[in-house]
Structures are given as C-alpha cells and as structure tokens.
PDB file of N, CA and C in Angstrom:
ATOM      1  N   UNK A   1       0.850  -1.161   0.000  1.00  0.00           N
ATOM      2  CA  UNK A   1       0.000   0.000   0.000  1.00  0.00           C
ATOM      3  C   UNK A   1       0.898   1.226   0.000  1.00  0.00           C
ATOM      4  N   UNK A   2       0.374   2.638  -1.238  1.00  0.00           N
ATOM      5  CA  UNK A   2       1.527   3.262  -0.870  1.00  0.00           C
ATOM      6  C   UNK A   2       0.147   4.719  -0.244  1.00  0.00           C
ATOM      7  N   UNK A   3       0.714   5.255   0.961  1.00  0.00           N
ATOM      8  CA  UNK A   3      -0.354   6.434   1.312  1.00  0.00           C
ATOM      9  C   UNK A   3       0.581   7.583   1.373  1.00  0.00           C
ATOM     10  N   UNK A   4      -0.348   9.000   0.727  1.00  0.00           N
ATOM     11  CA  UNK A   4       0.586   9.747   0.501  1.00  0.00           C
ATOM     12  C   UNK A   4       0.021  10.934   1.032  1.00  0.00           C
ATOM     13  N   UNK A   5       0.560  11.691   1.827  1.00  0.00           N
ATOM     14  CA  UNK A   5      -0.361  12.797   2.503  1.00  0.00           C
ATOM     15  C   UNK A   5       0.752  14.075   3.267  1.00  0.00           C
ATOM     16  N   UNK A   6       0.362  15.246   3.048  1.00  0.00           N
ATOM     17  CA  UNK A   6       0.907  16.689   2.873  1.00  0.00           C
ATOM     18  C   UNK A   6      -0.153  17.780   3.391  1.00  0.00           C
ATOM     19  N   UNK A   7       0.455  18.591   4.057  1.00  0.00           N
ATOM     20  CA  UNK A   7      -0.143  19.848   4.021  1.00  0.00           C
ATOM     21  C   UNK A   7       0.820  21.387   4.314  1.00  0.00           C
ATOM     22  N   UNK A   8       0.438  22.529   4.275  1.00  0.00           N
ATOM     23  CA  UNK A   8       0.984  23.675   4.129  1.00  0.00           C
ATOM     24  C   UNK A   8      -0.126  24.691   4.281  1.00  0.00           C
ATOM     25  N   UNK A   9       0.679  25.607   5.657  1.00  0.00           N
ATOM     26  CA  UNK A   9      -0.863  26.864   5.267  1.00  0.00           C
ATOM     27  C   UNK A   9      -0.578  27.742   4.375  1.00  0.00           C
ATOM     28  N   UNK A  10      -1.448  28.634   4.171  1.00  0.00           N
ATOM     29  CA  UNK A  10      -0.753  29.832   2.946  1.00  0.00           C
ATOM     30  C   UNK A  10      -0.667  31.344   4.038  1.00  0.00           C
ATOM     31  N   UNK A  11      -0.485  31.643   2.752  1.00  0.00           N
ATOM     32  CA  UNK A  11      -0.404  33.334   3.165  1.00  0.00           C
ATOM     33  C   UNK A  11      -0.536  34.418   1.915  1.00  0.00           C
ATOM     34  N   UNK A  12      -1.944  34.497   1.727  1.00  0.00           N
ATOM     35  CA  UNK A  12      -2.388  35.082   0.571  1.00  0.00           C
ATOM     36  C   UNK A  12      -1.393  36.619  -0.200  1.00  0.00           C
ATOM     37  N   UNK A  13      -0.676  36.591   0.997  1.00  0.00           N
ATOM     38  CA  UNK A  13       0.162  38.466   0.966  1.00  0.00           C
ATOM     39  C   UNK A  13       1.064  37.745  -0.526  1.00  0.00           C
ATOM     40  N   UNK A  14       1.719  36.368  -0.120  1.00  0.00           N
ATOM     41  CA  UNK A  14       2.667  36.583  -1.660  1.00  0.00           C
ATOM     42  C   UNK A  14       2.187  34.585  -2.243  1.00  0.00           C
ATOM     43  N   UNK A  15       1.118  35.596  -3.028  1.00  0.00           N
ATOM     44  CA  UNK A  15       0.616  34.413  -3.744  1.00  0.00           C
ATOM     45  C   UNK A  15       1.064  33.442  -4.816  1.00  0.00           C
ATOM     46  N   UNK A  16       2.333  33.822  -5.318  1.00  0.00           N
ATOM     47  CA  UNK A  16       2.984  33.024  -6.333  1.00  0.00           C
ATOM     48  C   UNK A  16       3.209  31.759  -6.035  1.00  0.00           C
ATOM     49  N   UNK A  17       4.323  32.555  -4.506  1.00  0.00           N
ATOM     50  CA  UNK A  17       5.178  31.259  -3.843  1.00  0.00           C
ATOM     51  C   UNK A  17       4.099  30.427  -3.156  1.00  0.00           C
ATOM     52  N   UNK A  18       3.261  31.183  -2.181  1.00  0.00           N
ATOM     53  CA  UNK A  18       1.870  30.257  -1.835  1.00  0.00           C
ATOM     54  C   UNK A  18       1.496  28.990  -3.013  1.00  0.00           C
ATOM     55  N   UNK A  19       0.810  29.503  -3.702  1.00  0.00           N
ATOM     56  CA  UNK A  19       0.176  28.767  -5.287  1.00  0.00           C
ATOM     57  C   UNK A  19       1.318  27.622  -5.520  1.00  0.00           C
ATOM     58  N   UNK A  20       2.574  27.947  -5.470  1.00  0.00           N
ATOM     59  CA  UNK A  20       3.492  26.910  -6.257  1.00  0.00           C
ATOM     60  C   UNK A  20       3.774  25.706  -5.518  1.00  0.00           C
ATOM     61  N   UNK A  21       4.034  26.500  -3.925  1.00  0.00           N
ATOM     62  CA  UNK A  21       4.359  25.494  -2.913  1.00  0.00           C
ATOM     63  C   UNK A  21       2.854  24.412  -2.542  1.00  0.00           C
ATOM     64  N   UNK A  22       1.840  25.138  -2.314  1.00  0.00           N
ATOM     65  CA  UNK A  22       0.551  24.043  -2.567  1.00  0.00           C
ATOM     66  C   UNK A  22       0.293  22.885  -3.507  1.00  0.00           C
ATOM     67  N   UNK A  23       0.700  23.376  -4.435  1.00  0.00           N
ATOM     68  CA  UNK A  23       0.460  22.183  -5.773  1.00  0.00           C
ATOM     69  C   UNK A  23       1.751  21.429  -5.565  1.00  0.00           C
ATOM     70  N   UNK A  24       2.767  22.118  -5.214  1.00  0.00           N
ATOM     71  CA  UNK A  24       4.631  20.588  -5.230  1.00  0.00           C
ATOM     72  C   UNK A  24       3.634  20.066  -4.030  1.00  0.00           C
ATOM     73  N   UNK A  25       3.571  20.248  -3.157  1.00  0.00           N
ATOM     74  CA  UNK A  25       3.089  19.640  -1.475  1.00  0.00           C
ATOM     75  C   UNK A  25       1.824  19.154  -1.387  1.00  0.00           C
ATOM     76  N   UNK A  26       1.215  19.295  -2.124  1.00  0.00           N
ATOM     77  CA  UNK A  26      -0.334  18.859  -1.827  1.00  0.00           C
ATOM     78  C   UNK A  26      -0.760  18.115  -2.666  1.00  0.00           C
ATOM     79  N   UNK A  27       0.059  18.453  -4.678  1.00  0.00           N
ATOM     80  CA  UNK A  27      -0.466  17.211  -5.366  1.00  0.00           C
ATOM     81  C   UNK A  27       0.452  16.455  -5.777  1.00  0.00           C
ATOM     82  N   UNK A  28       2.093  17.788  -6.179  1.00  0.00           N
ATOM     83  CA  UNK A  28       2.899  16.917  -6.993  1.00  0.00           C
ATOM     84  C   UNK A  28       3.546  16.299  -6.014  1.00  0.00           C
ATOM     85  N   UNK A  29       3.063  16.266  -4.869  1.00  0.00           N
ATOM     86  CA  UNK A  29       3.992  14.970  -3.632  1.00  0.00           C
ATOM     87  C   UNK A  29       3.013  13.993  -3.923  1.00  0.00           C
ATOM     88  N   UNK A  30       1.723  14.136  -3.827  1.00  0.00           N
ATOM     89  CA  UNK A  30       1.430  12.491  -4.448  1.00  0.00           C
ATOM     90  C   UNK A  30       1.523  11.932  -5.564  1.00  0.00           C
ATOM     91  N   UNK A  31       1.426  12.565  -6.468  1.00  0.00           N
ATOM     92  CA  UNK A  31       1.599  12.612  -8.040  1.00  0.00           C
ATOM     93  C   UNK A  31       3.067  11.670  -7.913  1.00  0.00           C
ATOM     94  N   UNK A  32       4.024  12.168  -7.154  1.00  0.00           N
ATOM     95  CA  UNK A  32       5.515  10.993  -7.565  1.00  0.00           C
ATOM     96  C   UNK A  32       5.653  10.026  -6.500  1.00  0.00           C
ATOM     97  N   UNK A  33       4.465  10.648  -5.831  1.00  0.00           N
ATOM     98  CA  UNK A  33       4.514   8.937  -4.310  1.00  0.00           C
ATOM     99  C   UNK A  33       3.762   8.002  -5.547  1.00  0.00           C
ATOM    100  N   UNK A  34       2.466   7.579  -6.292  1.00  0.00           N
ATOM    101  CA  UNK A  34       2.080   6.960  -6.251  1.00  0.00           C
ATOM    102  C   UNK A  34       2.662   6.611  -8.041  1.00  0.00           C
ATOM    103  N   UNK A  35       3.625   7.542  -8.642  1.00  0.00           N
ATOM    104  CA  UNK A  35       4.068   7.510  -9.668  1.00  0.00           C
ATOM    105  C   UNK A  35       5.363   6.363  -9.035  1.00  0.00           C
ATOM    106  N   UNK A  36       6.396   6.562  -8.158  1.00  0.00           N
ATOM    107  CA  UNK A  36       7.668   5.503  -8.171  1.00  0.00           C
ATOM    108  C   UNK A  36       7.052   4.209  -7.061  1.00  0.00           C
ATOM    109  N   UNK A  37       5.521   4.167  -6.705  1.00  0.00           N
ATOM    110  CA  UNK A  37       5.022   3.157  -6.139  1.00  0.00           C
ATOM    111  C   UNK A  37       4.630   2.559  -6.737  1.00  0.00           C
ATOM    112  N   UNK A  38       4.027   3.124  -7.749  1.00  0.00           N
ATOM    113  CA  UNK A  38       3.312   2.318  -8.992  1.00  0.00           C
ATOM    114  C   UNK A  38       4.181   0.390  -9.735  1.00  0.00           C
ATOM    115  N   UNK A  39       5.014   0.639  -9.806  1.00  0.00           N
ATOM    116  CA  UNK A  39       5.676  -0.601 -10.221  1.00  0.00           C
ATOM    117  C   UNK A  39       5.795  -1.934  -9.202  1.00  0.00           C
ATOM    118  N   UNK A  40       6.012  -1.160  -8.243  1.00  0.00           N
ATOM    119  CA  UNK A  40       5.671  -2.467  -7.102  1.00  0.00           C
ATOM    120  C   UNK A  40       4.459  -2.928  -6.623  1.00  0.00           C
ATOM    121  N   UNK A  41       2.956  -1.609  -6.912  1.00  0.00           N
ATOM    122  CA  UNK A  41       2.019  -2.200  -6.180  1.00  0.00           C
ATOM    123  C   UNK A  41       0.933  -3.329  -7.233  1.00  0.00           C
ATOM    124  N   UNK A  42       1.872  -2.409  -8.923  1.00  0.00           N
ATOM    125  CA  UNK A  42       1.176  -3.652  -9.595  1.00  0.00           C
ATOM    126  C   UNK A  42       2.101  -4.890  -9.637  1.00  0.00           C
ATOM    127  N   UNK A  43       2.788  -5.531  -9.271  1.00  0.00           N
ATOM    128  CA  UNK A  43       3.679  -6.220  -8.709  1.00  0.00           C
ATOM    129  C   UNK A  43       2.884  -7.251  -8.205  1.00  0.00           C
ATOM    130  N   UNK A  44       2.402  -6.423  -6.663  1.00  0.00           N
ATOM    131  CA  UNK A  44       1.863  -7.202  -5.568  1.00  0.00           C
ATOM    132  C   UNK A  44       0.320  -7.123  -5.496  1.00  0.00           C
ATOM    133  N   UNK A  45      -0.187  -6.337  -6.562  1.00  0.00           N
ATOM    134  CA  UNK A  45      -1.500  -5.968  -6.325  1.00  0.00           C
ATOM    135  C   UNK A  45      -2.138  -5.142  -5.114  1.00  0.00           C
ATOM    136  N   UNK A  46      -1.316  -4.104  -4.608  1.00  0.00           N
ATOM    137  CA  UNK A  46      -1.899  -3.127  -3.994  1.00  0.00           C
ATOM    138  C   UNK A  46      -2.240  -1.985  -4.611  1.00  0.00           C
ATOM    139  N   UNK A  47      -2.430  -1.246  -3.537  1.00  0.00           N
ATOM    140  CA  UNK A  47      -3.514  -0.419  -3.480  1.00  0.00           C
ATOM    141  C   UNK A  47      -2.707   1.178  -2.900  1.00  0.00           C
ATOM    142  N   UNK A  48      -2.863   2.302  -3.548  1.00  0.00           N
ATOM    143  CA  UNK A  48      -2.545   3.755  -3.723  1.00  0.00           C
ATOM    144  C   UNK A  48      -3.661   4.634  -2.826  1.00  0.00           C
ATOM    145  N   UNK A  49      -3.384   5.065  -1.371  1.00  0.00           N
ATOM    146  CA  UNK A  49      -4.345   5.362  -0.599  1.00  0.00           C
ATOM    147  C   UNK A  49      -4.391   7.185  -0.381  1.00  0.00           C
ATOM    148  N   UNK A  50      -4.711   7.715  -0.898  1.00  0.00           N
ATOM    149  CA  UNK A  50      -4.459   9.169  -0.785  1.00  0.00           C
ATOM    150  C   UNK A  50      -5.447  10.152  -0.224  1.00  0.00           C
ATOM    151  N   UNK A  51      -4.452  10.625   0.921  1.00  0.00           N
ATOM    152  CA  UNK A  51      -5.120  11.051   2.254  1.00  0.00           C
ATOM    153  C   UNK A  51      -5.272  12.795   1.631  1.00  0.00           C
ATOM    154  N   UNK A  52      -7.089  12.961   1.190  1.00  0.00           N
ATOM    155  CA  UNK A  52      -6.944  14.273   1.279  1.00  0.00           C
ATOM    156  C   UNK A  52      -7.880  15.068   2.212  1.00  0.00           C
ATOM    157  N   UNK A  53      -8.311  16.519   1.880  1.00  0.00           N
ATOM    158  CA  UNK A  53      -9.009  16.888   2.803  1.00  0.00           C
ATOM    159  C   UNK A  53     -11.015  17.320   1.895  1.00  0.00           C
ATOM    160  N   UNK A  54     -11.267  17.458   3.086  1.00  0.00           N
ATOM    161  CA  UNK A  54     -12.726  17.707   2.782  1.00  0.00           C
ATOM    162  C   UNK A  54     -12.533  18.961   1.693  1.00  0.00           C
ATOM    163  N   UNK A  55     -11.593  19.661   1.632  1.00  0.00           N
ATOM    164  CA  UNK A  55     -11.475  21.155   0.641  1.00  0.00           C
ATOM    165  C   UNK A  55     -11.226  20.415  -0.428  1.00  0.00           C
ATOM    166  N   UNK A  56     -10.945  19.092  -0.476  1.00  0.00           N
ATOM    167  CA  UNK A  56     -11.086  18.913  -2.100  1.00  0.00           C
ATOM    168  C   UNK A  56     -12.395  18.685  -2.874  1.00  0.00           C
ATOM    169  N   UNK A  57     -13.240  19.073  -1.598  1.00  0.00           N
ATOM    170  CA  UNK A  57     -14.699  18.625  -2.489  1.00  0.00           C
ATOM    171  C   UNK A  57     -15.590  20.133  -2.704  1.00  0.00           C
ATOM    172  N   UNK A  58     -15.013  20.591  -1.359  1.00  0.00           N
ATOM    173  CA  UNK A  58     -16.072  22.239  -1.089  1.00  0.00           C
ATOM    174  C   UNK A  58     -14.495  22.905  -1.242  1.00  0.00           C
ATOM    175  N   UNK A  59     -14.734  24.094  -1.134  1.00  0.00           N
ATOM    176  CA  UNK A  59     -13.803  25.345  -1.040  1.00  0.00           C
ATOM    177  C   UNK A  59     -13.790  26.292  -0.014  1.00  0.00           C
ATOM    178  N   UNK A  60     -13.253  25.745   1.164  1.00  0.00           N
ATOM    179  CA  UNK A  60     -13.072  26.711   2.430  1.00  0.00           C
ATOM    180  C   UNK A  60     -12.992  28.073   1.769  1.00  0.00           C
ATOM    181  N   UNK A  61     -13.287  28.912   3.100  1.00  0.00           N
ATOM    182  CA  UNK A  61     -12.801  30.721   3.197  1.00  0.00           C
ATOM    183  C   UNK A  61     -11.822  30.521   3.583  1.00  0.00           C
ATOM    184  N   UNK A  62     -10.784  31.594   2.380  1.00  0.00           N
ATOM    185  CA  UNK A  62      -9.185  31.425   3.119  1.00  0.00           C
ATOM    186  C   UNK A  62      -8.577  30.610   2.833  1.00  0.00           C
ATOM    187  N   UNK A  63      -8.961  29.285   2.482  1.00  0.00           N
ATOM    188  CA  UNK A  63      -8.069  28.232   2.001  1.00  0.00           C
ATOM    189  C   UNK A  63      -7.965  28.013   0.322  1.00  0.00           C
ATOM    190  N   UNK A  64      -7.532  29.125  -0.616  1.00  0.00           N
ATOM    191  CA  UNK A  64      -7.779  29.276  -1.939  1.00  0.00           C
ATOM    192  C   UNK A  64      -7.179  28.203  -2.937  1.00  0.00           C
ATOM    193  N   UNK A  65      -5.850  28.539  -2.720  1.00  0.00           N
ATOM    194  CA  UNK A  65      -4.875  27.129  -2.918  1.00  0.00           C
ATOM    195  C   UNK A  65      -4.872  26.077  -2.423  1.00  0.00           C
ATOM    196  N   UNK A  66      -4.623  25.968  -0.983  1.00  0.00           N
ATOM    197  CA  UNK A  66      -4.934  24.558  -0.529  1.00  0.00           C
ATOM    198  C   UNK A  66      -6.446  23.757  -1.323  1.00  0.00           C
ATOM    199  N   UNK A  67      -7.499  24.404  -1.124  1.00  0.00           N
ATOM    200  CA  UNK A  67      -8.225  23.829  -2.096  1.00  0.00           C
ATOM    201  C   UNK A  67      -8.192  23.577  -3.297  1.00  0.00           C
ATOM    202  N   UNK A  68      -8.081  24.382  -4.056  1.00  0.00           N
ATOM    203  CA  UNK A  68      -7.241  24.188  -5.578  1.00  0.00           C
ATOM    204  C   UNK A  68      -6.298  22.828  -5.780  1.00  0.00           C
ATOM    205  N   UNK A  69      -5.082  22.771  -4.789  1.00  0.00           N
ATOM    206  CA  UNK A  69      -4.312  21.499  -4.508  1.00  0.00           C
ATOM    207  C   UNK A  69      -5.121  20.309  -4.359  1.00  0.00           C
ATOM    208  N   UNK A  70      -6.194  20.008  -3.368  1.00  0.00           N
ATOM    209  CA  UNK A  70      -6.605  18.618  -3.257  1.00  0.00           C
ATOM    210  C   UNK A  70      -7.921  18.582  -4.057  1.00  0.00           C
ATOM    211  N   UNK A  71      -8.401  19.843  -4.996  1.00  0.00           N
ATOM    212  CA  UNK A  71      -9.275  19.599  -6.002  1.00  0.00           C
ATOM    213  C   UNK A  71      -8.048  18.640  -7.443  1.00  0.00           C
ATOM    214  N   UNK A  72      -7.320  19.053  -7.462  1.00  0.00           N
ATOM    215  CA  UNK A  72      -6.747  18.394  -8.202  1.00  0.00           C
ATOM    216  C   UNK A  72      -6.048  16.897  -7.664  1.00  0.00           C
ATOM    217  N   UNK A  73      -5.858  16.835  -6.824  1.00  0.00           N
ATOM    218  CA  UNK A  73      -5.776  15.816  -5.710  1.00  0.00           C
ATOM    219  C   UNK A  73      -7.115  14.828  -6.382  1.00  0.00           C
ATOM    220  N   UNK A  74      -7.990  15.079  -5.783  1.00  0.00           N
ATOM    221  CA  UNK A  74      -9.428  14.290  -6.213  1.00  0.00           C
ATOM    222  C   UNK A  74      -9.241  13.985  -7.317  1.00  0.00           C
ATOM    223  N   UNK A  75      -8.811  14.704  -8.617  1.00  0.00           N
ATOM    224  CA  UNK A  75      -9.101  14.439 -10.048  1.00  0.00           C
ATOM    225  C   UNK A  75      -8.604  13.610 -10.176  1.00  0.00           C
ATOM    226  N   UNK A  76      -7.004  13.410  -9.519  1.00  0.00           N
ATOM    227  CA  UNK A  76      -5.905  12.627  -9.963  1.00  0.00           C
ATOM    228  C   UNK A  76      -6.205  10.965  -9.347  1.00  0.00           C
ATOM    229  N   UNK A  77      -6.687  11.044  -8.360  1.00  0.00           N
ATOM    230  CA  UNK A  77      -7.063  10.117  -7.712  1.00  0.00           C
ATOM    231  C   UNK A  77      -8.689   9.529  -8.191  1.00  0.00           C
ATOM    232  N   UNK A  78      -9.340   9.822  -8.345  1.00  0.00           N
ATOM    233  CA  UNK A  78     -10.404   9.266  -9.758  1.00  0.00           C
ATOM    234  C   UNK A  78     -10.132   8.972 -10.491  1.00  0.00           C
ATOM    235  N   UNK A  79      -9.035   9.458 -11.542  1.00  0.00           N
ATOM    236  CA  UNK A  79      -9.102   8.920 -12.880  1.00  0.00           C
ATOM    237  C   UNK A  79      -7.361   7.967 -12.854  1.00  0.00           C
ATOM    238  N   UNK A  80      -6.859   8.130 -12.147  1.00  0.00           N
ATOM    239  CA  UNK A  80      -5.360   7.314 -11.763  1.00  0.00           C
ATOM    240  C   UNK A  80      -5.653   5.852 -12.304  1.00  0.00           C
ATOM    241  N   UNK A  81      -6.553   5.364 -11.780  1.00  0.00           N
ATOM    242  CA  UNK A  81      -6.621   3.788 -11.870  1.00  0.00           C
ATOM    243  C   UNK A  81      -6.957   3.393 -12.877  1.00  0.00           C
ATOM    244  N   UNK A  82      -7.613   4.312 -13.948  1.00  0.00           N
ATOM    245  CA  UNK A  82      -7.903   3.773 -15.296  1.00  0.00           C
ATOM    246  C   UNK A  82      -6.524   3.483 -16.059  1.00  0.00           C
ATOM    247  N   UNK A  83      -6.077   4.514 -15.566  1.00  0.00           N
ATOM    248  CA  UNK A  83      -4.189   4.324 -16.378  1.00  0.00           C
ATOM    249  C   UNK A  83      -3.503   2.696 -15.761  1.00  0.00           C
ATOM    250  N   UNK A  84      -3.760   2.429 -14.843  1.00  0.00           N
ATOM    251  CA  UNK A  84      -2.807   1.390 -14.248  1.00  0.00           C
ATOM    252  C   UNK A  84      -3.067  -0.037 -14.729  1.00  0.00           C
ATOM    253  N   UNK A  85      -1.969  -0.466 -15.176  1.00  0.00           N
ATOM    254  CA  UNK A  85      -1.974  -1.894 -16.084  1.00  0.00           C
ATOM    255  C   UNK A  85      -2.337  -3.204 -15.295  1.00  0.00           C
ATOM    256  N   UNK A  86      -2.268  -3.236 -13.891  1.00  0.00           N
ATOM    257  CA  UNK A  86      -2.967  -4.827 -13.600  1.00  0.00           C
ATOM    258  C   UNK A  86      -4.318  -4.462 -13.107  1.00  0.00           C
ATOM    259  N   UNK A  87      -5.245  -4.772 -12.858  1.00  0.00           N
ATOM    260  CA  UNK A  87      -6.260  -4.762 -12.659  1.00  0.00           C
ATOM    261  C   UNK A  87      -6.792  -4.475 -11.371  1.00  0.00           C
ATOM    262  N   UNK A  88      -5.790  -5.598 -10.471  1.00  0.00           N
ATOM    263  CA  UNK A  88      -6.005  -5.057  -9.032  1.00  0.00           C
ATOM    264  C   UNK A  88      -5.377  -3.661  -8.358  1.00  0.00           C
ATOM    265  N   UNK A  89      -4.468  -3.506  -8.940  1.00  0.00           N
ATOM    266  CA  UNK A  89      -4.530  -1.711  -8.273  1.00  0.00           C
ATOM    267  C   UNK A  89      -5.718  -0.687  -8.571  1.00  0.00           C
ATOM    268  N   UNK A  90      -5.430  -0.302  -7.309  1.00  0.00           N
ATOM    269  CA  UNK A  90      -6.522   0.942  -7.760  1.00  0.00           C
ATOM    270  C   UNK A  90      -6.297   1.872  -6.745  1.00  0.00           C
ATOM    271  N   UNK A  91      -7.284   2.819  -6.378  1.00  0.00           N
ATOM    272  CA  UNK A  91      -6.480   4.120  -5.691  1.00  0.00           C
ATOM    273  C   UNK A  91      -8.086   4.453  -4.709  1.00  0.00           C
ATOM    274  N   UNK A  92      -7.803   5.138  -3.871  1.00  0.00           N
ATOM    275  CA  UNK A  92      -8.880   5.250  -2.952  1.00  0.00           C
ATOM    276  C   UNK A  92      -8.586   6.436  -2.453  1.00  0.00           C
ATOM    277  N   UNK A  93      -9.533   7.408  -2.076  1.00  0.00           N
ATOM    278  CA  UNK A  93      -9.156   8.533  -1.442  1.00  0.00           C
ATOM    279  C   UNK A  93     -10.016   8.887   0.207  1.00  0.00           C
ATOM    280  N   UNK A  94      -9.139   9.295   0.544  1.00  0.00           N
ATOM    281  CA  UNK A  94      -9.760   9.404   2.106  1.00  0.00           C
ATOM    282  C   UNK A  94      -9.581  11.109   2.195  1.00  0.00           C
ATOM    283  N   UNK A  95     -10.799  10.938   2.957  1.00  0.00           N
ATOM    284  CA  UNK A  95     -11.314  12.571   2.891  1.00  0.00           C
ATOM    285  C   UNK A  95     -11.315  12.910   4.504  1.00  0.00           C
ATOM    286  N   UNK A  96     -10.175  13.869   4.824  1.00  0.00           N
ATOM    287  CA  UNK A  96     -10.052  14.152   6.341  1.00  0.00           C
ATOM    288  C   UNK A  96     -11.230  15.560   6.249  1.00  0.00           C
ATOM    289  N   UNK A  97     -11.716  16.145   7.602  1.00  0.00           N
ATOM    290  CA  UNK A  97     -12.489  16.842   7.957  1.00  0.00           C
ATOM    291  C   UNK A  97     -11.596  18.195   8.147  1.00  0.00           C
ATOM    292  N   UNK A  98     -11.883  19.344   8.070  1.00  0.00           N
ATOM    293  CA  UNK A  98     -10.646  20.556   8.312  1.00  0.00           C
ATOM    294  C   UNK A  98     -10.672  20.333   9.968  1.00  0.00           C
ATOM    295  N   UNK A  99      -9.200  20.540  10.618  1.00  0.00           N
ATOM    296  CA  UNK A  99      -9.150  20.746  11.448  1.00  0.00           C
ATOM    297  C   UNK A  99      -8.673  22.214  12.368  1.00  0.00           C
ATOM    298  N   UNK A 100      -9.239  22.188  13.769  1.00  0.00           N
ATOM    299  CA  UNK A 100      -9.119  23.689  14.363  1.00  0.00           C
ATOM    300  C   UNK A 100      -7.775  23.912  14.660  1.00  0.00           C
ATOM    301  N   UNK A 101      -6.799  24.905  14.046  1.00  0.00           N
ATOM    302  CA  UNK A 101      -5.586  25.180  14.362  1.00  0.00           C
ATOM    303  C   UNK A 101      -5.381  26.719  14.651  1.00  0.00           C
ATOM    304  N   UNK A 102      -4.269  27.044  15.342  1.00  0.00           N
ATOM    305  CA  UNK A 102      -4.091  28.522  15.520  1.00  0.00           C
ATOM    306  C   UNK A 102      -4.126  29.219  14.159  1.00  0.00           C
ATOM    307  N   UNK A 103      -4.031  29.063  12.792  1.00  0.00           N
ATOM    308  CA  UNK A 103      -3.974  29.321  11.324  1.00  0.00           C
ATOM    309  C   UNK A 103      -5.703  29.466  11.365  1.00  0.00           C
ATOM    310  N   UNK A 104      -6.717  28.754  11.703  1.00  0.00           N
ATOM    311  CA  UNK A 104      -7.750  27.827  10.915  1.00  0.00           C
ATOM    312  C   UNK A 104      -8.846  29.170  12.258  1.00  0.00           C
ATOM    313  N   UNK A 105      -8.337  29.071  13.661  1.00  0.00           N
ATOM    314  CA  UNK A 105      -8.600  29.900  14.470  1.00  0.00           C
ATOM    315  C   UNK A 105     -10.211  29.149  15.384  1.00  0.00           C
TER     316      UNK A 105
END
C-alpha cells in the first residue's frame, strides 16, 4: 500500500510562492509517491491510498490554494486507476475533515 499525505498553510500576501508550494506539497507529492510506487504495487496488487481533505470537495474561506491542490488531488485520484496496467490496483481517497488550528482559528 503506498499512502501519501501533505499539508501547508498559505499566506495570501505573496501568492505566487503560496500557489506553487501548494500544488509541489499537496499534489505533486502524491503525483511521484504513487508515480515511483506504482511498479511495485502492480507487482503485488496493492492499493494507492491518498489522504486528502474535505477542501477537495467544497472550497473553504481562506483556504484558496490549498483547495485548488486537493481539487486536483481528487481528479488525480479518480481517474489514476484507469491508467494502471494490472487490474487489481486501484487508488482510494480518504477525505479528512478541516481541522481547528491557531492558522484555521
């Protein structure tokens, strides 16, 4: 099983670096977890478990990017398993709830 899971708060003041660092950390870290896992789990026939958050379905206040990140998160993780050559892999996504942090308030 490979599970792949990230997070980062932002800070809307300098949105580039925000925006860039969300998507390396939030998708393109799973994007190459389940890309150099891929060969072994069709191997053994596992399974690609990717831990995201409830903002990949709704769009928090304040959380612009981070949502953006595990909306694409979701996509990748829906349509992933059609690409994968044995049959028994497949990919599952787990949807955490936002949690209360000194950031989140």
């Amino acid at each position: 099983m490979a599970k792949s899971n990230a997070s980062l708060s932002e800070n809307i003041t300098e949105i580039e670096k925000v925006a860039r660092s969300m998507m390396n950390v939030n998708f393109h870290g799973a994007v190459y977890t389940a890309y150099y896992a891929l060969p072994h789990l069709e191997k053994s026939g596992g399974q690609i478990v990717g831990v995201s958050s409830i903002a990949g379905e709704i769009a928090p206040p304040f959380l612009t990017f981070y949502a953006a990140a595990k909306h694409a998160m979701h996509g990748k993780t829906t349509s992933f398993p059609s690409q994968c050559l044995h049959p028994l892999t497949f990919s599952l996504e787990v949807f955490s709830n936002l949690f209360k942090t000194r950031r989140l308030g």
